[in-house]
C-alpha atoms as a PDB file:
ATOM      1  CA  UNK A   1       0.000   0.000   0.000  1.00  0.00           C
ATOM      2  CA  UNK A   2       1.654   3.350  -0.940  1.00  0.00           C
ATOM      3  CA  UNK A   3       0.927   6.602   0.696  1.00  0.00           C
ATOM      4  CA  UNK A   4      -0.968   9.165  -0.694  1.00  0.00           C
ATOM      5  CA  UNK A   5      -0.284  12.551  -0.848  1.00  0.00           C
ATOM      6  CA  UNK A   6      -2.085  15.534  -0.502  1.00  0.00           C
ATOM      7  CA  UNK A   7      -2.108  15.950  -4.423  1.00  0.00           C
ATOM      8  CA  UNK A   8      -2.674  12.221  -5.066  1.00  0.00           C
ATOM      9  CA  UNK A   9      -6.699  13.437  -3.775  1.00  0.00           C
ATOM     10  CA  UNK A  10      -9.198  14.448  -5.890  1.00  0.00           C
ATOM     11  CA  UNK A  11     -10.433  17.717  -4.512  1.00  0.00           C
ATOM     12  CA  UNK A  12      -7.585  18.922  -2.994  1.00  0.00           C
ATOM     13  CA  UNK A  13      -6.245  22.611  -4.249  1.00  0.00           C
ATOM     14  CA  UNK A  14      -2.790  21.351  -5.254  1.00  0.00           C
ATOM     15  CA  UNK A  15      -4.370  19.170  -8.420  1.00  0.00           C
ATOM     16  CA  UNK A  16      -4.718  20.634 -11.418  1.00  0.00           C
ATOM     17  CA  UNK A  17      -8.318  21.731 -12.224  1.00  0.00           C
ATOM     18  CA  UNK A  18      -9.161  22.272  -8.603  1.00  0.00           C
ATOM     19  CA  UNK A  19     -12.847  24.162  -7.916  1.00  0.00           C
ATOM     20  CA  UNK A  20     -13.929  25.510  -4.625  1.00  0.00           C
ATOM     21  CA  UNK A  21     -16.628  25.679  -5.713  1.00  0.00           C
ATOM     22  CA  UNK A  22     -17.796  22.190  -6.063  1.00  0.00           C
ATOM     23  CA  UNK A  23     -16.461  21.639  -2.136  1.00  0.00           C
ATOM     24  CA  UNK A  24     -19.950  23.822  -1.945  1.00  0.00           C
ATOM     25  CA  UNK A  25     -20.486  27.151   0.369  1.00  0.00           C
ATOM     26  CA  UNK A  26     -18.940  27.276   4.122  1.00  0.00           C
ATOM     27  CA  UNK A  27     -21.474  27.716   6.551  1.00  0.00           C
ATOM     28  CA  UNK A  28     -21.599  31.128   8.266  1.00  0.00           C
ATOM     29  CA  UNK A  29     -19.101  31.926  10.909  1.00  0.00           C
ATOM     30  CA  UNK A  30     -21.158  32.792  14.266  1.00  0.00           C
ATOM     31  CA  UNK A  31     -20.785  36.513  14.388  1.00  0.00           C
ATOM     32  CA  UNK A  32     -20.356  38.867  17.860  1.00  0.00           C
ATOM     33  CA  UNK A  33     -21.654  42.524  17.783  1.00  0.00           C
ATOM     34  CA  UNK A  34     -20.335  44.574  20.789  1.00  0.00           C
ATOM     35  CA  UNK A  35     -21.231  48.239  21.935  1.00  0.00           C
ATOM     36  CA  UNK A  36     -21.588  50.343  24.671  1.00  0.00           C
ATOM     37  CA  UNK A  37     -25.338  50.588  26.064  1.00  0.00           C
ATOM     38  CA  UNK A  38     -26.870  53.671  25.378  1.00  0.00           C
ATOM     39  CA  UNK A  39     -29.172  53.930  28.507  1.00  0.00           C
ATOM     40  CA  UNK A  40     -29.740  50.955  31.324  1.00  0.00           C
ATOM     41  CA  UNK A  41     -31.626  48.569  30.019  1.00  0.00           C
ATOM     42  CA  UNK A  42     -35.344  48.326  31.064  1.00  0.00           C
ATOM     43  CA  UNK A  43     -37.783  45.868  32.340  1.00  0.00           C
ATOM     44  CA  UNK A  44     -41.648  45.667  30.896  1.00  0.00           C
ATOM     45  CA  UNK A  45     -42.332  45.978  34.503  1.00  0.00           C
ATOM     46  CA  UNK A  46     -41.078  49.387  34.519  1.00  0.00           C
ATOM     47  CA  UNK A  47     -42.358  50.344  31.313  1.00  0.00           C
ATOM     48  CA  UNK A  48     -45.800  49.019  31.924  1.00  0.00           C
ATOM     49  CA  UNK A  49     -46.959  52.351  33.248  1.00  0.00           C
ATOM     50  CA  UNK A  50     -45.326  54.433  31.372  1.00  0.00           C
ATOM     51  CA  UNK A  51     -46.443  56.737  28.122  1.00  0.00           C
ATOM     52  CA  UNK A  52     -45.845  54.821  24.425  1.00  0.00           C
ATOM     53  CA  UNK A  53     -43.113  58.234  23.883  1.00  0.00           C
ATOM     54  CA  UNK A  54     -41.445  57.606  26.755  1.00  0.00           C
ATOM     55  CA  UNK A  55     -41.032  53.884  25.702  1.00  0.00           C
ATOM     56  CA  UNK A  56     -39.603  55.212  23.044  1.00  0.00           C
ATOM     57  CA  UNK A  57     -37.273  57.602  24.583  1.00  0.00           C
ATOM     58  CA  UNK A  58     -35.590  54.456  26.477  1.00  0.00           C
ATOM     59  CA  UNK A  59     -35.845  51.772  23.431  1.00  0.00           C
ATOM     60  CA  UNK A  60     -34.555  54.098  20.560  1.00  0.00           C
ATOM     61  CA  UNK A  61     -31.583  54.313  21.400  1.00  0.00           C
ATOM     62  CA  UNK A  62     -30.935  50.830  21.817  1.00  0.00           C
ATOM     63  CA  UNK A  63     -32.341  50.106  18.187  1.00  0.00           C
ATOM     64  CA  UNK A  64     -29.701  52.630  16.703  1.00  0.00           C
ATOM     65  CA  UNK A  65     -26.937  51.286  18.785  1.00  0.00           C
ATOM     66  CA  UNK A  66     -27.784  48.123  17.176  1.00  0.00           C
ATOM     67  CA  UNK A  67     -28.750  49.535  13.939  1.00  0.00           C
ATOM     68  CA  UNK A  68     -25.085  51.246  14.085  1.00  0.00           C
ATOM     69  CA  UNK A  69     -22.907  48.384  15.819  1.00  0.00           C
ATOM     70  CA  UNK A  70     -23.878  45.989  12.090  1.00  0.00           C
ATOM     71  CA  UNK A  71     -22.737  48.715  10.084  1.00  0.00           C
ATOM     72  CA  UNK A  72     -20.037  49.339  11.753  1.00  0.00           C
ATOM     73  CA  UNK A  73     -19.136  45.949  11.480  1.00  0.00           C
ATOM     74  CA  UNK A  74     -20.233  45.057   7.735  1.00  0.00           C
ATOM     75  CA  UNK A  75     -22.410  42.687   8.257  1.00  0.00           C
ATOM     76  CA  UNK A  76     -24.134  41.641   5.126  1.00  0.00           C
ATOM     77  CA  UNK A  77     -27.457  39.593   4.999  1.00  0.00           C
ATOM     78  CA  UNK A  78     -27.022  36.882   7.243  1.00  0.00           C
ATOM     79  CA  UNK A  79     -28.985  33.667   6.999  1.00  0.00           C
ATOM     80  CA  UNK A  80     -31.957  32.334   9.953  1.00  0.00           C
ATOM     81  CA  UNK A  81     -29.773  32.980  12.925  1.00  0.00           C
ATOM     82  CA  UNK A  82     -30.054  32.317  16.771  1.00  0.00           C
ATOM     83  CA  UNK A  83     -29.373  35.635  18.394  1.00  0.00           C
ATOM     84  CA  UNK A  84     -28.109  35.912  22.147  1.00  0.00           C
ATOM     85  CA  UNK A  85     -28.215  39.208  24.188  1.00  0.00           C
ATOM     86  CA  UNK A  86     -25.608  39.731  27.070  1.00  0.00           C
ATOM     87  CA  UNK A  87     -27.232  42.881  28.770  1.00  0.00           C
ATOM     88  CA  UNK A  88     -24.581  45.034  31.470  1.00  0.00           C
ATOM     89  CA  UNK A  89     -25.879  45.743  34.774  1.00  0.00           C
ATOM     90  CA  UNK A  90     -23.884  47.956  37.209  1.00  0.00           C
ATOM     91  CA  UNK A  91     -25.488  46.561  40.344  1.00  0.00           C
ATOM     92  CA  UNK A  92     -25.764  43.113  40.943  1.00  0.00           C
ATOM     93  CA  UNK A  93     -29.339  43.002  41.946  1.00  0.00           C
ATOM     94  CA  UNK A  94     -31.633  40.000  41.404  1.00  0.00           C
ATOM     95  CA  UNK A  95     -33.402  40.038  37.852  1.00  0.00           C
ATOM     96  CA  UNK A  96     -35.547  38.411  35.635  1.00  0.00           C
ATOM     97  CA  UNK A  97     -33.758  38.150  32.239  1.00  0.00           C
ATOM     98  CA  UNK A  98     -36.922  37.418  30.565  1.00  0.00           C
ATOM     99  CA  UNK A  99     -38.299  41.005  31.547  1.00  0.00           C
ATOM    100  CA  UNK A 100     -35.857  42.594  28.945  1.00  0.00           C
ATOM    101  CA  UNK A 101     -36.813  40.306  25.721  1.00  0.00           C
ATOM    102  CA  UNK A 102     -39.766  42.423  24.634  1.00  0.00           C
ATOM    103  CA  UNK A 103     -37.736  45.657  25.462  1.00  0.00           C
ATOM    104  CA  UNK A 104     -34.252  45.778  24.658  1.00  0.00           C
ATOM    105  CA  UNK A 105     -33.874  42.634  22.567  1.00  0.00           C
ATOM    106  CA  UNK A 106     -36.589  43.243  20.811  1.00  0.00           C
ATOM    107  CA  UNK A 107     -35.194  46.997  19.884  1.00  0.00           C
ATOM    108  CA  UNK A 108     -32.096  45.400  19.371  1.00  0.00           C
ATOM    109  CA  UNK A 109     -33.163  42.822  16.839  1.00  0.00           C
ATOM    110  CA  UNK A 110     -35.011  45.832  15.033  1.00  0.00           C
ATOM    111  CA  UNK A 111     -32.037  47.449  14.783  1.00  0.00           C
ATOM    112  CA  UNK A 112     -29.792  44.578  12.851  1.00  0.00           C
ATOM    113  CA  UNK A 113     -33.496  44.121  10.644  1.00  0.00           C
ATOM    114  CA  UNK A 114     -32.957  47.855   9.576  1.00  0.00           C
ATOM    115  CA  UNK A 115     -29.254  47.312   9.037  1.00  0.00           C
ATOM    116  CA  UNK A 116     -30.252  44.900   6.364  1.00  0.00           C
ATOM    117  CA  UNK A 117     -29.366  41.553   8.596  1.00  0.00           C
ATOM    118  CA  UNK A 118     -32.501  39.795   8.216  1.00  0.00           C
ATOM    119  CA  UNK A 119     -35.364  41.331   5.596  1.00  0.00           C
ATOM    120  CA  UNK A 120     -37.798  40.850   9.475  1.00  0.00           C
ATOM    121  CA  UNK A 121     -37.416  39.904  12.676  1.00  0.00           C
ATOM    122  CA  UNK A 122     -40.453  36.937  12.222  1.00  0.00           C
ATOM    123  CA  UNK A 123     -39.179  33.129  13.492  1.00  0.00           C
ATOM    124  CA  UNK A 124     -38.683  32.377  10.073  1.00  0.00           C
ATOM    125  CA  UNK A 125     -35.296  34.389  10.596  1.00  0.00           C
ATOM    126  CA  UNK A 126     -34.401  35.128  13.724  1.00  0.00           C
ATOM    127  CA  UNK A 127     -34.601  33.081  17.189  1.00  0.00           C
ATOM    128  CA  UNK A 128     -34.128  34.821  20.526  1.00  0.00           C
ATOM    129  CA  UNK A 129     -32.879  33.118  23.363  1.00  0.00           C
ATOM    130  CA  UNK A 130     -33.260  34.720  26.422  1.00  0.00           C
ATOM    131  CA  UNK A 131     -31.019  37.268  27.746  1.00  0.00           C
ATOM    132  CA  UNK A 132     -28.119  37.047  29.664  1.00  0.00           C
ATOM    133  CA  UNK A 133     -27.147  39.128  32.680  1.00  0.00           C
ATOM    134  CA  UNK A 134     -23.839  40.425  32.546  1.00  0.00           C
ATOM    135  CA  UNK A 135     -21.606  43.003  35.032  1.00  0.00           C
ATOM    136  CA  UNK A 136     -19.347  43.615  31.831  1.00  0.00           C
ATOM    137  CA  UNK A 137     -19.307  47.163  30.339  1.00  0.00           C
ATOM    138  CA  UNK A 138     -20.425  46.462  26.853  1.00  0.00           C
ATOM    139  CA  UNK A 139     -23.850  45.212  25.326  1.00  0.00           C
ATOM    140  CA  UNK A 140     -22.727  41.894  23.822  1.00  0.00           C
ATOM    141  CA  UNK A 141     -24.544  40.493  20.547  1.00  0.00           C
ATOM    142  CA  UNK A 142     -23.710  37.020  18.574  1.00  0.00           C
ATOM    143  CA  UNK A 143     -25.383  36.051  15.794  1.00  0.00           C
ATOM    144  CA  UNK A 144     -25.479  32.060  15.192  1.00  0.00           C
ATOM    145  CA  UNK A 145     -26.582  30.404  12.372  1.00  0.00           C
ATOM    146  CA  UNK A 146     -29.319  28.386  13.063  1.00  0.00           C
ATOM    147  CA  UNK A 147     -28.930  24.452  13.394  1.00  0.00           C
ATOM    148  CA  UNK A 148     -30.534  22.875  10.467  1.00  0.00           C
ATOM    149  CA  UNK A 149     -33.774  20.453  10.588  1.00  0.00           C
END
């Protein structure tokens, strides 16, 4: 039995007539997304009461972060994606992380639809998981691709 060598095998980029393209596309690379928040983030519990502007006043700036933080970045149209959320607290008080997925994830994931990520933010795209509470400085985004079947 002799030994083969790298060029000895059929799709290898050494042999003459070599295509990437029938190895087929790579799968996406998970992609991280990192900024500074713009405001603390906010519960529904503490916008429950509140006026729809002033929701807005709180959750707008989030959605340009976001909006901002992709572009920055040049992130092109990305396929159906699991997205994770590390949001910074300063204090280290007890919270429920799934208080902040209709407020601040959901302006963030608004943001990366406007940036041209995902055409919308419906679960035929995009998968939230819920949020994770961080003591870090930075608002923390990655972007998975989404596990086939």
């Amino acid at each position: 039995m002799t030994a083969r060598r790298p060029g000895d095998l059929p799709d290898h980029p050494s042999r003459p007539g070599f295509s990437a393209r029938r190895l087929g596309p790579r799968p996406p690379q998970p992609v991280t997304l990192r900024f500074f928040p713009p405001n603390p983030p906010v519960s529904t519990n503490y916008l429950r009461g509140l006026h729809w502007a002033k929701h807005r006043e709180h959750l707008d700036p989030w959605r340009d972060a976001a909006y901002y933080a992709a572009r920055q970045a040049g992130l092109k149209p990305y396929p159906p994606a699991v997205v994770t959320v590390s949001l910074p607290f300063r204090t280290r008080t007890r919270r429920d992380p799934a208080n902040y997925v209709a407020t601040n994830v959901k302006a963030i994931v608004d943001g990366l639809v406007l940036a041209g990520v995902w055409p919308d933010d419906n679960p035929q795209f995009v998968t939230v998981t819920e949020p994770l509470i961080t003591f870090e400085k930075m608002v923390e985004i990655v972007l998975a691709p989404r596990p086939e079947g």
